[in-house]
Protein backbone atom coordinates (compact mmCIF):
# COMPACT_ATOMS: atom_id res chain seq x y z
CA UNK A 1 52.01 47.29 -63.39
CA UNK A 2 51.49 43.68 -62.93
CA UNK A 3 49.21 43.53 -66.55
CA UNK A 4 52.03 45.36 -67.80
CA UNK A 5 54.96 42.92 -66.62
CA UNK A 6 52.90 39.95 -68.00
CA UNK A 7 53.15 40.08 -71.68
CA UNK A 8 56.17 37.31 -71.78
CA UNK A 9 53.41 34.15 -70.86
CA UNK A 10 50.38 36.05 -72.22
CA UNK A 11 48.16 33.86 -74.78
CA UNK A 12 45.40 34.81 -77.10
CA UNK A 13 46.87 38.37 -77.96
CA UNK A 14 44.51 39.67 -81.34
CA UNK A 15 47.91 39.87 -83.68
CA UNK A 16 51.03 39.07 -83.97
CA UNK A 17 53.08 41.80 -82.37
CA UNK A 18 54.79 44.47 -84.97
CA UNK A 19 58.63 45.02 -83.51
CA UNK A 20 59.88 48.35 -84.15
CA UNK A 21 63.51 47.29 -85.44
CA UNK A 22 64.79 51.65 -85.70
CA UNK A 23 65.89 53.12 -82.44
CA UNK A 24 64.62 56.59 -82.97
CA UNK A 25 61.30 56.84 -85.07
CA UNK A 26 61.55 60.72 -84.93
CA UNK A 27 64.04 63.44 -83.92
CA UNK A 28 62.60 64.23 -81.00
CA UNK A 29 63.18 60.78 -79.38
CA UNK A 30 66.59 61.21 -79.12
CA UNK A 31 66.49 64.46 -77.58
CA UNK A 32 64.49 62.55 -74.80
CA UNK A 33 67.24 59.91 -74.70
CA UNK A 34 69.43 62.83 -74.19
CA UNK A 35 67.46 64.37 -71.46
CA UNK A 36 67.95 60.97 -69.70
CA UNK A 37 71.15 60.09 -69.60
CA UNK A 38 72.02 63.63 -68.60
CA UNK A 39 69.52 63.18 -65.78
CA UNK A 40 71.65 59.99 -65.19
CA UNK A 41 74.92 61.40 -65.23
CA UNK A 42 73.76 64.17 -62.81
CA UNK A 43 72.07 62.03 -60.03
CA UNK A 44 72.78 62.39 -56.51
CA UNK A 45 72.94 58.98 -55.85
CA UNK A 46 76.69 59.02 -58.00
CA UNK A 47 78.29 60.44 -54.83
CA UNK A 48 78.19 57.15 -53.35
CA UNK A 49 77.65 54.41 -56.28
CA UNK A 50 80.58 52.61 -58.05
CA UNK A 51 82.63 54.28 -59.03
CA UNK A 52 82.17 57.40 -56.73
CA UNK A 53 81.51 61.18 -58.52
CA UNK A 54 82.49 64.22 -57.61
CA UNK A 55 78.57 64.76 -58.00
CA UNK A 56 78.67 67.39 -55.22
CA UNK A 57 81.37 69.85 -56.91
CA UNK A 58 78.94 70.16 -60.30
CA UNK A 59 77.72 73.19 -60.87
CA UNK A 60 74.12 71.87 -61.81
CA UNK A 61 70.54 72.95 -61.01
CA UNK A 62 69.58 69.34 -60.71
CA UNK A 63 69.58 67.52 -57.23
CA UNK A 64 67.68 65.02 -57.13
CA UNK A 65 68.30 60.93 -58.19
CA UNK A 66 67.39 59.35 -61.12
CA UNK A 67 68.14 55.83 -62.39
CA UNK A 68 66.72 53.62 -64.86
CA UNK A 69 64.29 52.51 -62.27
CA UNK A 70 63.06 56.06 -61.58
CA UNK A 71 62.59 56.20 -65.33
CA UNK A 72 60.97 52.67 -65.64
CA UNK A 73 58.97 53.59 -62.23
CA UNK A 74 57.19 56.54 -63.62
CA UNK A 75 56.32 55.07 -67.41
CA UNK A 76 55.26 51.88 -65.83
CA UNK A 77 52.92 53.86 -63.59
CA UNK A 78 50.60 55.05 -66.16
CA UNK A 79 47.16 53.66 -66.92
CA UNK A 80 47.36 50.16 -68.35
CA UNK A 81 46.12 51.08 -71.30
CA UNK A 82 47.58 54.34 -72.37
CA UNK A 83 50.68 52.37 -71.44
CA UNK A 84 49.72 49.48 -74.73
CA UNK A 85 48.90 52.61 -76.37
CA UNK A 86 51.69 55.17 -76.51
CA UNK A 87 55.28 54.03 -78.15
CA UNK A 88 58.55 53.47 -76.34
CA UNK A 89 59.83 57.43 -75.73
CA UNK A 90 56.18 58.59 -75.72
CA UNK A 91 56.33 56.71 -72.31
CA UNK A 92 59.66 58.05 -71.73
CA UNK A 93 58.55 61.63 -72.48
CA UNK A 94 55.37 61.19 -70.06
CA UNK A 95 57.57 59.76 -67.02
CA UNK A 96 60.48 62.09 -67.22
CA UNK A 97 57.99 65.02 -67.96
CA UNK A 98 56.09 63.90 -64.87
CA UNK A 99 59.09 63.60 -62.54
CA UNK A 100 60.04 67.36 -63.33
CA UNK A 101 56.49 68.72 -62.57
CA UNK A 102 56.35 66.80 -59.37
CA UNK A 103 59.83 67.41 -57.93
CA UNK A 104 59.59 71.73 -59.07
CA UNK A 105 61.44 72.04 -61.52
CA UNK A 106 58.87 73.37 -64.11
CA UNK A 107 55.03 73.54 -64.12
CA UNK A 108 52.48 72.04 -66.43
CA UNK A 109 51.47 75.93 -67.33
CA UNK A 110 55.33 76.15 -68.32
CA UNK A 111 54.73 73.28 -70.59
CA UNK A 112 52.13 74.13 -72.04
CA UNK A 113 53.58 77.83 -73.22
CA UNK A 114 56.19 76.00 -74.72
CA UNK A 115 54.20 73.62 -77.03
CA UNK A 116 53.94 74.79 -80.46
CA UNK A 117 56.53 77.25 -80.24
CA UNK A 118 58.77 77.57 -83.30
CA UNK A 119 61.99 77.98 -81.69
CA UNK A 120 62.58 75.83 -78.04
CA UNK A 121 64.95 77.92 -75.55
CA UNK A 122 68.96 77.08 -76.04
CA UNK A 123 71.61 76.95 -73.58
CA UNK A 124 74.86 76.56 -74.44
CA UNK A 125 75.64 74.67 -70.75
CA UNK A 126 78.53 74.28 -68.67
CA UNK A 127 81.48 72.68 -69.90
CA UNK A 128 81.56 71.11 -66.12
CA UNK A 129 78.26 69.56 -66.33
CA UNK A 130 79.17 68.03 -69.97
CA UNK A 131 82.27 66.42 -68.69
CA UNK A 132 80.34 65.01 -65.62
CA UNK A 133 77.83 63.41 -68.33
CA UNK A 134 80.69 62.00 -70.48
CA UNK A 135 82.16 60.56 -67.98
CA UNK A 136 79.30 58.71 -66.54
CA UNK A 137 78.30 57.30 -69.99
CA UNK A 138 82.05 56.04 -70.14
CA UNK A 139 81.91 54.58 -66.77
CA UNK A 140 78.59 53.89 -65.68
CA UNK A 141 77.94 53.16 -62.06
CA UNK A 142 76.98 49.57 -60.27
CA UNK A 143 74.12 48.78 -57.94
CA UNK A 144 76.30 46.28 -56.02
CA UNK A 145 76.68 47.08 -52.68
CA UNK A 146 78.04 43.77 -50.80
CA UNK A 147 79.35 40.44 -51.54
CA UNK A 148 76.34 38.32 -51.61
CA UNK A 149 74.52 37.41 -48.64
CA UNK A 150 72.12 34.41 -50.20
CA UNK A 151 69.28 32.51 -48.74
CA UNK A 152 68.88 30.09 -51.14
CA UNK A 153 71.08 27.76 -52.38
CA UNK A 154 72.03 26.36 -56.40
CA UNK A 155 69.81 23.17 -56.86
CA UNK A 156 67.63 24.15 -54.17
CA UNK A 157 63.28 24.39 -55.36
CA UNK A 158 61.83 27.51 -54.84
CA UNK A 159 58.12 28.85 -55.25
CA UNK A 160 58.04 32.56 -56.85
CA UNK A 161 56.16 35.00 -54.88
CA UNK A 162 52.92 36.70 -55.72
CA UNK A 163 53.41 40.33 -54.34
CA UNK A 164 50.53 42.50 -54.62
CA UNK A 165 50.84 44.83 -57.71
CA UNK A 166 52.55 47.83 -57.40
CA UNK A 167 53.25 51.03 -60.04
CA UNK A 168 56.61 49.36 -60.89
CA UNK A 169 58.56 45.69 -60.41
CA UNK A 170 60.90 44.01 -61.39
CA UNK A 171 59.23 40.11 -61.54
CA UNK A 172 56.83 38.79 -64.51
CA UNK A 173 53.12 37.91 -64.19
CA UNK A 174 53.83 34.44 -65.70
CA UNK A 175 56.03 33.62 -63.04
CA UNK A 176 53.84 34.41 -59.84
CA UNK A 177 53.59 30.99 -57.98
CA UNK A 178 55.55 29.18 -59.71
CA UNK A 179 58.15 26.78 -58.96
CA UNK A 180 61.61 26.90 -60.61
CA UNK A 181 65.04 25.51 -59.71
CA UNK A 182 67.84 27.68 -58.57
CA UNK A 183 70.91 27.76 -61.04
CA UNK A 184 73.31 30.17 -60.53
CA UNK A 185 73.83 33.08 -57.43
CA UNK A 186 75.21 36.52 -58.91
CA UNK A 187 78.74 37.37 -56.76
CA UNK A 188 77.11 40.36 -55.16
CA UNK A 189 74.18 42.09 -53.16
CA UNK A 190 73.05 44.76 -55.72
CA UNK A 191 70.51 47.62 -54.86
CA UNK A 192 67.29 48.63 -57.26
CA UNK A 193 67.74 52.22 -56.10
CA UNK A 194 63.91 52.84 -55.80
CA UNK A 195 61.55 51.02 -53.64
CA UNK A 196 59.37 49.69 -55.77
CA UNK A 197 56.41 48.50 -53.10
CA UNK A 198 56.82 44.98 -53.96
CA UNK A 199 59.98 44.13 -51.82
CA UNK A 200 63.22 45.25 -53.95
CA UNK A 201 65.27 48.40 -52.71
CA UNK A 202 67.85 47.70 -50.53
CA UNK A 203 70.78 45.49 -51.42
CA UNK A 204 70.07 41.77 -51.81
CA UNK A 205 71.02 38.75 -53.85
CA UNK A 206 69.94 38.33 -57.19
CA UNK A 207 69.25 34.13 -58.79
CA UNK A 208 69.03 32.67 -62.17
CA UNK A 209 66.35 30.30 -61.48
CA UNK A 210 65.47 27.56 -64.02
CA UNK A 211 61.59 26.69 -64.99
CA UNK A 212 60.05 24.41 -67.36
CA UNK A 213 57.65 24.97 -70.08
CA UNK A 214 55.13 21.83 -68.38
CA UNK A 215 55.26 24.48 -64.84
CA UNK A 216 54.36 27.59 -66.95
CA UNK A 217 52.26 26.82 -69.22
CA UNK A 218 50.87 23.09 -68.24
CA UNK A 219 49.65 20.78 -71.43
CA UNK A 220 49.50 23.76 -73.75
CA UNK A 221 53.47 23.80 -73.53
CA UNK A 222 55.06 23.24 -76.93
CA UNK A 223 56.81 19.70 -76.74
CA UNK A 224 60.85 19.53 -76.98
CA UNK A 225 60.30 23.20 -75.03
CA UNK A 226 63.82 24.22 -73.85
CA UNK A 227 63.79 25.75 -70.49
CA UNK A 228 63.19 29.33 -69.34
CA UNK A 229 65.85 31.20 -66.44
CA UNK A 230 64.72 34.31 -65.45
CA UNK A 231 66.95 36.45 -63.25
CA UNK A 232 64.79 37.65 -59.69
CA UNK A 233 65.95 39.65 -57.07
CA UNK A 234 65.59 37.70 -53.69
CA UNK A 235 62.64 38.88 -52.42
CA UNK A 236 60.53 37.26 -55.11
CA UNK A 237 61.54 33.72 -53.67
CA UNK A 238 60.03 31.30 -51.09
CA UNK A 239 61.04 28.26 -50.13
CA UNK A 240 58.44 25.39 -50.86
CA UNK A 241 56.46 24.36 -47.87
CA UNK A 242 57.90 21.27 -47.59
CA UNK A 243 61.51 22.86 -46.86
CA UNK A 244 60.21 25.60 -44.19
């Protein structure tokens, strides 16, 4: 993933980047958005997140968690470059299909019957599950967990890790190593829900730290550059030698 998570400071690319402006291309991507947020709404995890669900009193089939970074996890995981190859829900499609093969809930033989097939299989749900769904896209849910607990202070110079590359995370390539400026310290300690390998998981603080064109990008920096703040969970910072 970290080729992936590198495209913000990457030079040289062959063409100018084409930027898809419609949400949904074709039909069937919003059926995958749908598939999504219902996995959302229906995560285990709601039973204890803010604001707390009834998650255990739903009559679903579905008991397992899934969050964004579940879904970011297991599109982010694919080879680098079917990953520059496929479009947004094609990735979306492949991670969620994935996650259901892995965890039982269907098998790639299942799949594979069902491809080509004129009409797909309806079921009118329960009206139970639905409202559980509509509620969590009304409310949402929040990864905070604490008031914060930071290292790090604002002002204070800090060098940005360069964690080994794992299937999913959360910092950018063009930041490994660099030093930026602390500016602001979010109120809370807020979770990432899946372990991503690279040191994000459990609660921590998350920084707005400030950098400057000259530090990223040296003499090929644009002059009159504003600066660039990038928000990083805590365990992407060090302290600079100097202040251990």
């Amino acid at each position: 993933m970290k080729l992936q998570h590198y495209l913000g400071g990457l030079e040289g690319l062959p063409q100018p980047l084409d930027l898809e402006k419609r949400v949904f291309v074709e039909d069937w991507e919003k059926r995958i958005f749908g598939i999504h947020v219902a996995m959302m709404g229906l995560s285990n995890h709601l039973g204890s997140a803010l604001p707390e669900y009834p998650i255990d009193d739903v009559p679903t089939e579905f008991h397992d968690e899934w969050t964004w970074a579940s879904l970011r996890t297991g599109a982010e995981g694919m080879n680098p470059f079917d990953y520059f190859k496929f479009r947004y829900y094609v990735k979306w499609l492949g991670g969620i299909s994935a996650f259901f093969v892995d965890r039982g809930y269907v098998s790639e033989a299942e799949i594979g019957a069902l491809l080509g097939a004129v009409d797909a299989p309806t079921d009118q749900g329960d009206p139970a599950i639905d409202d559980q769904v509509i509620a969590y896209l009304r409310r949402g849910d929040s990864p905070r967990r604490d008031v914060a607990h930071p290292k790090f202070a604002v002002g204070q110079k800090v060098c940005i890790a360069d964690k080994p590359a794992a299937e999913h995370t959360r910092l950018p390539g063009y930041l490994r190593a660099k030093v930026g400026t602390v500016q602001r310290i979010f109120e809370g300690d807020y979770g990432y829900f899946v372990a991503t390998g690279d040191g994000i998981g459990d609660p921590m603080p998350i920084y707005i730290v400030e950098f400057t064109p000259q530090e990223l990008w040296g003499p090929r920096a644009e002059p009159g550059a504003n600066s660039l703040y990038a928000e990083l969970f805590e365990a992407y910072l060090q302290p600079l030698e100097e202040d251990k």
